[in-house]
PDB file of N, CA and C in Angstrom:
ATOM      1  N   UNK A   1       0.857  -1.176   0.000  1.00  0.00           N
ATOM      2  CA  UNK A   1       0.000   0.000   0.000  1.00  0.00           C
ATOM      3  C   UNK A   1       0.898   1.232   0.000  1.00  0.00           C
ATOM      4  N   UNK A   2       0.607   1.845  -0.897  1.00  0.00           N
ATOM      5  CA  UNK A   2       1.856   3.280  -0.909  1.00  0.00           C
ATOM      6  C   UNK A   2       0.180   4.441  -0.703  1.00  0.00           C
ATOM      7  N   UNK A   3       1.325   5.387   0.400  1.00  0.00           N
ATOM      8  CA  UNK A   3       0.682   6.830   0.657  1.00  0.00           C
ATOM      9  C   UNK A   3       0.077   7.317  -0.773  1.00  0.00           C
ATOM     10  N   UNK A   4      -0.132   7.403  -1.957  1.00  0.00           N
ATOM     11  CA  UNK A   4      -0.568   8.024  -2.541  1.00  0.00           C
ATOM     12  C   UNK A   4      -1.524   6.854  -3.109  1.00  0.00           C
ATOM     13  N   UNK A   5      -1.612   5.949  -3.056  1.00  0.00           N
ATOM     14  CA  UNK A   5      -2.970   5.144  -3.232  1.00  0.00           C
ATOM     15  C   UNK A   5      -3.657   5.305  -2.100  1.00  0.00           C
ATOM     16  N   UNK A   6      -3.699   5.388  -0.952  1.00  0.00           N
ATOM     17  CA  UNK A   6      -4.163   5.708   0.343  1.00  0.00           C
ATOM     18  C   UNK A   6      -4.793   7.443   0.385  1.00  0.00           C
ATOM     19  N   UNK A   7      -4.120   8.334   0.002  1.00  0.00           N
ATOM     20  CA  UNK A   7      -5.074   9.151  -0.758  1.00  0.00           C
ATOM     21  C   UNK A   7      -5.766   9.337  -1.844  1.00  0.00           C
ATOM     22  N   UNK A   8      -5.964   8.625  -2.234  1.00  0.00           N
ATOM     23  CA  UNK A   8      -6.651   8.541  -3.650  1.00  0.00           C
ATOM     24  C   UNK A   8      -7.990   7.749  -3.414  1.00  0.00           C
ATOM     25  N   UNK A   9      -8.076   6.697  -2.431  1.00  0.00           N
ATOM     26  CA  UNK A   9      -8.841   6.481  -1.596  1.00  0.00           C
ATOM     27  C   UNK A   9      -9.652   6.883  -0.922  1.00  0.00           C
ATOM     28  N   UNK A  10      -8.992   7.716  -0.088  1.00  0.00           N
ATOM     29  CA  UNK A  10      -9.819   9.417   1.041  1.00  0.00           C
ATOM     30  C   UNK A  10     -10.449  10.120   0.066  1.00  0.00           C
ATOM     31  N   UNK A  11      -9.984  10.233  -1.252  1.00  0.00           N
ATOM     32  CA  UNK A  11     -10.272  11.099  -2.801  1.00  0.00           C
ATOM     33  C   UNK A  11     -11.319  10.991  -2.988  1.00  0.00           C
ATOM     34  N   UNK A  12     -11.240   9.415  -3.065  1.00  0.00           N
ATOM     35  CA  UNK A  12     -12.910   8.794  -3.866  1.00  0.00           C
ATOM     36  C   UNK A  12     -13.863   9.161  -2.943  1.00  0.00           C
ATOM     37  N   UNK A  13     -13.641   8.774  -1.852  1.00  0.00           N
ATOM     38  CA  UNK A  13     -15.142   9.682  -1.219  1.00  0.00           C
ATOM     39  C   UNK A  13     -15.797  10.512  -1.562  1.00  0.00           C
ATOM     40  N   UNK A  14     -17.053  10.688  -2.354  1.00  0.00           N
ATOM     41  CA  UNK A  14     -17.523  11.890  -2.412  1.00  0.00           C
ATOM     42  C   UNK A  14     -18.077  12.758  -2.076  1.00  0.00           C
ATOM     43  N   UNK A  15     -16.828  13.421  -1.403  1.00  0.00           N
ATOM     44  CA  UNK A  15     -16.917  14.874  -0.313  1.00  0.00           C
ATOM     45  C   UNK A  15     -16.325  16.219  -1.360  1.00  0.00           C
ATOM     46  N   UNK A  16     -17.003  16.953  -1.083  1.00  0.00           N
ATOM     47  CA  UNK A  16     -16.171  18.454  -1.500  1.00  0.00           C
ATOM     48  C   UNK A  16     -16.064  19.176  -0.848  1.00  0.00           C
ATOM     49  N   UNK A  17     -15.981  18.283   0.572  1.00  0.00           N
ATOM     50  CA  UNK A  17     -15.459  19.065   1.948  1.00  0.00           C
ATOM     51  C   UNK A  17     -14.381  18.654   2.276  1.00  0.00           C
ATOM     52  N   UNK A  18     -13.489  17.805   1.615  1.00  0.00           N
ATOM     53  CA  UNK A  18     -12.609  17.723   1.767  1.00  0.00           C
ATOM     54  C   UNK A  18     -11.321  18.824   0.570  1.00  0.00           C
ATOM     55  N   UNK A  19     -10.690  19.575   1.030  1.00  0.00           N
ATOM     56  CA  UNK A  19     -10.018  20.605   0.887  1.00  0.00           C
ATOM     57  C   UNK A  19      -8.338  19.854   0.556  1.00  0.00           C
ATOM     58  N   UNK A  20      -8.072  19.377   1.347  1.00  0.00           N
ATOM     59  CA  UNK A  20      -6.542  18.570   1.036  1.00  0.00           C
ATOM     60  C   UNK A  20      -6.205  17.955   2.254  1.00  0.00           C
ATOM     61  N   UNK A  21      -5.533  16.889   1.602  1.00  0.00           N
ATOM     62  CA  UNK A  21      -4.938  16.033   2.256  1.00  0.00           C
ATOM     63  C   UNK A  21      -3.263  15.963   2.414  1.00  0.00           C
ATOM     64  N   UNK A  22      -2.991  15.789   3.666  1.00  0.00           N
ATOM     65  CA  UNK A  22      -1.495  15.738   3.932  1.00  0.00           C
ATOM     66  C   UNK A  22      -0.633  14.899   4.698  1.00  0.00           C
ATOM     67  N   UNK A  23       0.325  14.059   4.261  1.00  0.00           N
ATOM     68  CA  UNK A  23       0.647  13.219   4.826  1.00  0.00           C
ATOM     69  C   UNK A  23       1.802  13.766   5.931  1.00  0.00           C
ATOM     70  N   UNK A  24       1.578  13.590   7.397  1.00  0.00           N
ATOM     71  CA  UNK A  24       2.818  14.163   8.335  1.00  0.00           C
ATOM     72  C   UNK A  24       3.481  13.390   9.003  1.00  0.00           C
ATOM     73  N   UNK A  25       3.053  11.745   8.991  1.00  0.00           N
ATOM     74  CA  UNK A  25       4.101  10.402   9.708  1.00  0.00           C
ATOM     75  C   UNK A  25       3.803   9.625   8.822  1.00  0.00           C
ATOM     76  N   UNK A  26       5.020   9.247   8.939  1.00  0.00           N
ATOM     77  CA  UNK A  26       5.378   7.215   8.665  1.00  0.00           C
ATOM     78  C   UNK A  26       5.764   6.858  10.137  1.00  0.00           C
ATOM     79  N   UNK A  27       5.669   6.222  10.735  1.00  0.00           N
ATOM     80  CA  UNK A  27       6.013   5.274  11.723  1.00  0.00           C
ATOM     81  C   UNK A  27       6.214   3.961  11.529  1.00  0.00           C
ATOM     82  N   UNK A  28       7.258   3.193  11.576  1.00  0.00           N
ATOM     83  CA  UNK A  28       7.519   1.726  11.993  1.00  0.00           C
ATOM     84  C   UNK A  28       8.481   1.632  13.036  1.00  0.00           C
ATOM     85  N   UNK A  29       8.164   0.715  13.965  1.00  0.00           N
ATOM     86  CA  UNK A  29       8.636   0.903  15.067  1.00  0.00           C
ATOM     87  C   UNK A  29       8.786  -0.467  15.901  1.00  0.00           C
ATOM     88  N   UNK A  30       8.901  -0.496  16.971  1.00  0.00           N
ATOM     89  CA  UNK A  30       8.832  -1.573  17.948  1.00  0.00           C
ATOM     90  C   UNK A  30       7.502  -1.521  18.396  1.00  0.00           C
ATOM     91  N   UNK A  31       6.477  -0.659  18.481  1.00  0.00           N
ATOM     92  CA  UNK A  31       5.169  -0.737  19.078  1.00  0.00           C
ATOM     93  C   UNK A  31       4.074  -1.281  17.841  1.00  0.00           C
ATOM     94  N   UNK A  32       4.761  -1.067  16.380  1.00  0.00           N
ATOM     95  CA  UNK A  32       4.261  -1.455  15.075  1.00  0.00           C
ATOM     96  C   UNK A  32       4.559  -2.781  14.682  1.00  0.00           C
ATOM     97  N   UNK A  33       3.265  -3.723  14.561  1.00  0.00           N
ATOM     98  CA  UNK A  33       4.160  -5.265  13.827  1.00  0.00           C
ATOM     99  C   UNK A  33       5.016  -4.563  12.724  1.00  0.00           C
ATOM    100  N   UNK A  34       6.065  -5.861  12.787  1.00  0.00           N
ATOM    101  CA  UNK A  34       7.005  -5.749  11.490  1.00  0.00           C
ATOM    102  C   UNK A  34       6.504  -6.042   9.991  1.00  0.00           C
ATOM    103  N   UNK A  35       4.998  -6.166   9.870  1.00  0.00           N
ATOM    104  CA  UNK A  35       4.448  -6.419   8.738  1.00  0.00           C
ATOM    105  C   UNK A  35       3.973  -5.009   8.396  1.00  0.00           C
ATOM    106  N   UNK A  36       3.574  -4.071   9.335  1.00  0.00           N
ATOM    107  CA  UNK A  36       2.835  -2.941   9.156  1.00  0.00           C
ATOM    108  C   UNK A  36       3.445  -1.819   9.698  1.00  0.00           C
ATOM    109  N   UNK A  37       3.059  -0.108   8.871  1.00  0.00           N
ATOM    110  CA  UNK A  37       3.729   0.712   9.394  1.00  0.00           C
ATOM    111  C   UNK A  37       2.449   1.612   9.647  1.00  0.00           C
ATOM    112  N   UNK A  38       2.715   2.554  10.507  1.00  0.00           N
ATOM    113  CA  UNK A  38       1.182   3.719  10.529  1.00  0.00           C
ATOM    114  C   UNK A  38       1.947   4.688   9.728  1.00  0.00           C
ATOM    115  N   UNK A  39       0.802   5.574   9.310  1.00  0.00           N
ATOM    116  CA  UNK A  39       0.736   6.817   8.824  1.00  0.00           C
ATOM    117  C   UNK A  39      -0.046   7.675   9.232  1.00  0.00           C
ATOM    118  N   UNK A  40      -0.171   8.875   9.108  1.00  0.00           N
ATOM    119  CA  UNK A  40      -0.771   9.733   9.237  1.00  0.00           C
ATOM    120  C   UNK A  40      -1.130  11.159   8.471  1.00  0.00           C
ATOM    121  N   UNK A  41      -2.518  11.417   8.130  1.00  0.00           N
ATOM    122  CA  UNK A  41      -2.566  12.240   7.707  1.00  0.00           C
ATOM    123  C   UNK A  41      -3.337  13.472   8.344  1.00  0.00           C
ATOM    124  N   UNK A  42      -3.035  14.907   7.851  1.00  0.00           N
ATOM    125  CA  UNK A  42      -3.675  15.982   8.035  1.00  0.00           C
ATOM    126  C   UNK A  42      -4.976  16.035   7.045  1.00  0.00           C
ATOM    127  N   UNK A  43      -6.037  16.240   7.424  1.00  0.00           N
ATOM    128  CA  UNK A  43      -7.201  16.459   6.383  1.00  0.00           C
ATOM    129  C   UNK A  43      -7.609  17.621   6.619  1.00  0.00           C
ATOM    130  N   UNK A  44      -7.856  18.619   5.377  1.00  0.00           N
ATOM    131  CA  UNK A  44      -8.403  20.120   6.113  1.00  0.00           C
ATOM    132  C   UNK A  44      -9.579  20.134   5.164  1.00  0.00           C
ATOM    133  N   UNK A  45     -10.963  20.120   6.065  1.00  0.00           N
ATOM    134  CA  UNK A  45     -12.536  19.800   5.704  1.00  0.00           C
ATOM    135  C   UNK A  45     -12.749  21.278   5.291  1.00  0.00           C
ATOM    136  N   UNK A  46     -13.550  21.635   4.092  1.00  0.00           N
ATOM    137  CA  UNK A  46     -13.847  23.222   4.221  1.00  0.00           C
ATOM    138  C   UNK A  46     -15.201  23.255   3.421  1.00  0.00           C
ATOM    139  N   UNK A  47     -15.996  23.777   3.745  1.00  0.00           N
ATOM    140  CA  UNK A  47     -17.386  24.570   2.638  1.00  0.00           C
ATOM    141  C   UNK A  47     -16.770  25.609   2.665  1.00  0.00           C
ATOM    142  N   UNK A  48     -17.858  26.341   0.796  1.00  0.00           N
ATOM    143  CA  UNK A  48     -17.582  27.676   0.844  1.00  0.00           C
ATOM    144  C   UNK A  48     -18.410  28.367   0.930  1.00  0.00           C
ATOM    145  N   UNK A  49     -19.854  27.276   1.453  1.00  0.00           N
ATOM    146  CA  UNK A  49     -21.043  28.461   1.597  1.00  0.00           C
ATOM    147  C   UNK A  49     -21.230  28.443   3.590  1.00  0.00           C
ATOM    148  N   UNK A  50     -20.632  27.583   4.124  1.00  0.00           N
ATOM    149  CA  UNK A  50     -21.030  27.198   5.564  1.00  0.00           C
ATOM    150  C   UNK A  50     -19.846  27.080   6.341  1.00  0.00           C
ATOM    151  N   UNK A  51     -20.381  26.996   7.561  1.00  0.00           N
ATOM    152  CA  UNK A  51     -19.668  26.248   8.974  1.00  0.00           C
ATOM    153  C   UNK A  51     -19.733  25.297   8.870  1.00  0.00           C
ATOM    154  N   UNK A  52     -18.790  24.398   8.682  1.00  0.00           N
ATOM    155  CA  UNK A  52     -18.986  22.848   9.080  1.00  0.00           C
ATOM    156  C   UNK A  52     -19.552  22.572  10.787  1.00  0.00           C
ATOM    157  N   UNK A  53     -20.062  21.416  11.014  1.00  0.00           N
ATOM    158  CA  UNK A  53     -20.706  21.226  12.563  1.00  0.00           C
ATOM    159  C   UNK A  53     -19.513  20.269  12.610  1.00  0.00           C
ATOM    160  N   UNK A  54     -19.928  19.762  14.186  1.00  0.00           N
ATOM    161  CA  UNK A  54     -18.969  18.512  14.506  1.00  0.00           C
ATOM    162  C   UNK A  54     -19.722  17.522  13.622  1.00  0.00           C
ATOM    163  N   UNK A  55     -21.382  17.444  13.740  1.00  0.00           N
ATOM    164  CA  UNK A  55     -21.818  16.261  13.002  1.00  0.00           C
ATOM    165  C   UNK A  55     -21.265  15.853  11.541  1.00  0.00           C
ATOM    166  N   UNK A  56     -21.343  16.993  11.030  1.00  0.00           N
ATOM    167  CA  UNK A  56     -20.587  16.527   9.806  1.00  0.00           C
ATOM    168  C   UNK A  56     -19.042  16.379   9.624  1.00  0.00           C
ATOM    169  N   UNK A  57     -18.518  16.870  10.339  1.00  0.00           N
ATOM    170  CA  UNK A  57     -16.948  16.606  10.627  1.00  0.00           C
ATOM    171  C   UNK A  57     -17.048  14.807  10.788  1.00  0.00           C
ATOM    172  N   UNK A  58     -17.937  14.579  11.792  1.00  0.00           N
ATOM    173  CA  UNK A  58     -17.332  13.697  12.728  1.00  0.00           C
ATOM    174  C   UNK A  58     -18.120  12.350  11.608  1.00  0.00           C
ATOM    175  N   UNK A  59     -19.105  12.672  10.472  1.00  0.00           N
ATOM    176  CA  UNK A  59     -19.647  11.835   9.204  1.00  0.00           C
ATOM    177  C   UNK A  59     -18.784  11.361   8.569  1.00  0.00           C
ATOM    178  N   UNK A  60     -18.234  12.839   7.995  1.00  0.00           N
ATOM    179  CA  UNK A  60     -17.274  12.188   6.967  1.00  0.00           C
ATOM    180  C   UNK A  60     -15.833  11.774   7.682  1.00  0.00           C
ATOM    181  N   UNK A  61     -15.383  11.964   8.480  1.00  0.00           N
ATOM    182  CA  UNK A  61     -14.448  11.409   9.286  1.00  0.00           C
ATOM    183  C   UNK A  61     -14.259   9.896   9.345  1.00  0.00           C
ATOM    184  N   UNK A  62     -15.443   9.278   9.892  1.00  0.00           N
ATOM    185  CA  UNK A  62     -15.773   7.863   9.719  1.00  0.00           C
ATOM    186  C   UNK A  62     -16.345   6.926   8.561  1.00  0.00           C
ATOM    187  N   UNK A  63     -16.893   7.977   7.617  1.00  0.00           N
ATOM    188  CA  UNK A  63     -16.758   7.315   6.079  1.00  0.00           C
ATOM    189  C   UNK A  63     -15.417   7.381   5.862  1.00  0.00           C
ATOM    190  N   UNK A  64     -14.260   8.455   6.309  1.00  0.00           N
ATOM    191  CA  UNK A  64     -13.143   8.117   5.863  1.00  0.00           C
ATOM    192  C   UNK A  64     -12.006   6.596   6.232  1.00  0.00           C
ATOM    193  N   UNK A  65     -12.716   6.354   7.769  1.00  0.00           N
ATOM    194  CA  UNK A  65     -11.782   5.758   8.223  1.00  0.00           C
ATOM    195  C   UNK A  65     -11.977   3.788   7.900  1.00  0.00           C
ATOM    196  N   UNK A  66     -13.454   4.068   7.457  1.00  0.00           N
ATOM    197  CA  UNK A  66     -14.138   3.518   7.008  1.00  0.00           C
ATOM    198  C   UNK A  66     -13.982   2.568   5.942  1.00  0.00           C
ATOM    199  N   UNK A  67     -13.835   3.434   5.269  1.00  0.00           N
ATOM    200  CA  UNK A  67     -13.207   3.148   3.173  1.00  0.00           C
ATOM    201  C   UNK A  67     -12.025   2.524   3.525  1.00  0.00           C
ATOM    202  N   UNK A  68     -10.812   3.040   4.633  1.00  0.00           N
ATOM    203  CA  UNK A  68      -9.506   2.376   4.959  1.00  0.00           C
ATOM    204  C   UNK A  68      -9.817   1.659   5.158  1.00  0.00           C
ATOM    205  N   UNK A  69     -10.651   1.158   6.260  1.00  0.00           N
ATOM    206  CA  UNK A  69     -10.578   0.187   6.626  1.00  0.00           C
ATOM    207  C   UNK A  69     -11.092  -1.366   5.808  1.00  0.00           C
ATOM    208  N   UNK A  70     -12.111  -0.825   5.138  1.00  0.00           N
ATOM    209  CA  UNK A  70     -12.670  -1.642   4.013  1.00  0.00           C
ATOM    210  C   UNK A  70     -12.006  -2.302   2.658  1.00  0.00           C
ATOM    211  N   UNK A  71     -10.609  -1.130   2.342  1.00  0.00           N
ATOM    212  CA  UNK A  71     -10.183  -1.038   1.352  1.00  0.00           C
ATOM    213  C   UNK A  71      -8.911  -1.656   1.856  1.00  0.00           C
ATOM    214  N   UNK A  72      -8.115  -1.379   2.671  1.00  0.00           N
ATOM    215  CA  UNK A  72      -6.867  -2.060   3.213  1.00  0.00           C
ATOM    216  C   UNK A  72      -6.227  -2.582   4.897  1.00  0.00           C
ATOM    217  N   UNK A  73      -7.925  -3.187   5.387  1.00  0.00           N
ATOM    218  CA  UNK A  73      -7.957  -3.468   6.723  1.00  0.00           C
ATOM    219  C   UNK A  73      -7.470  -2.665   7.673  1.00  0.00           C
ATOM    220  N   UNK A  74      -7.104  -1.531   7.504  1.00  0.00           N
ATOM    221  CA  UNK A  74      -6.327  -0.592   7.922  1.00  0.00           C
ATOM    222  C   UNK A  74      -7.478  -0.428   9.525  1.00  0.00           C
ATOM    223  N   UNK A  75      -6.064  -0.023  10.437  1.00  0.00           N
ATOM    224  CA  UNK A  75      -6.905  -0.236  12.100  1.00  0.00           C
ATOM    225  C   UNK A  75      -6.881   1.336  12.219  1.00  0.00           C
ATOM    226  N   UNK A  76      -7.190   1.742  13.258  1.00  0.00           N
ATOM    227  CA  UNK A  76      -6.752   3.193  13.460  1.00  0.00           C
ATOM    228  C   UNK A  76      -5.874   2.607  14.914  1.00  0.00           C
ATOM    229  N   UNK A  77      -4.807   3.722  15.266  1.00  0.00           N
ATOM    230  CA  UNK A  77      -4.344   3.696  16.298  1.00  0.00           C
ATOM    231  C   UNK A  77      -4.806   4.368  17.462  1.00  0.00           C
ATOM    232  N   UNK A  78      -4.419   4.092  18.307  1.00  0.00           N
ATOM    233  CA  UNK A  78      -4.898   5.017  19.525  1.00  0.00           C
ATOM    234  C   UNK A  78      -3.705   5.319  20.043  1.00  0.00           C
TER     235      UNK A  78
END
C-alpha cells in the first residue's frame, strides 16, 4: 500500500469538503508489527457556503476511516 494510493482512496469519497490532504508520519517501530507501518494524515474539511458542525466533521471522518478500513484493513491507532 503506498501513501498516494491511500489518498486517492480518502479522494474517492464523495466529499467536496474535503479541501486537502497531507501526509505528516510514517512510523515503523517496535510498538508497530514488522508487517505494518502507521501513517498519518492531516485532512483540512472546508465549505464555501457554511460552517462545518462537529456532526458533519465527525460523518465524513468515519466514512473516511471507514473506506480504509474496508479497502486495506487498515486499524486506526490510539
Amino acid at each position: 500500500i503506498t501513501v498516494e494510493h491511500a489518498k486517492r482512496v480518502i479522494l474517492g469519497i464523495d466529499s467536496n469538503l474535503i479541501e486537502s490532504i497531507t501526509l505528516f508520519d510514517v512510523y515503523t517501530g517496535s510498538q508497530i508489527p514488522e508487517d505494518k507501518k502507521s501513517i498519518a494524515f492531516s485532512i483540512r474539511y472546508r465549505a464555501s457556503d457554511k460552517t462545518l458542525t462537529d456532526a458533519e466533521i465527525e460523518s465524513l471522518h468515519s466514512a473516511i476511516t471507514d473506506r480504509l478500513r474496508d479497502t486495506f484493513r487498515a486499524e486506526l491507532r490510539n
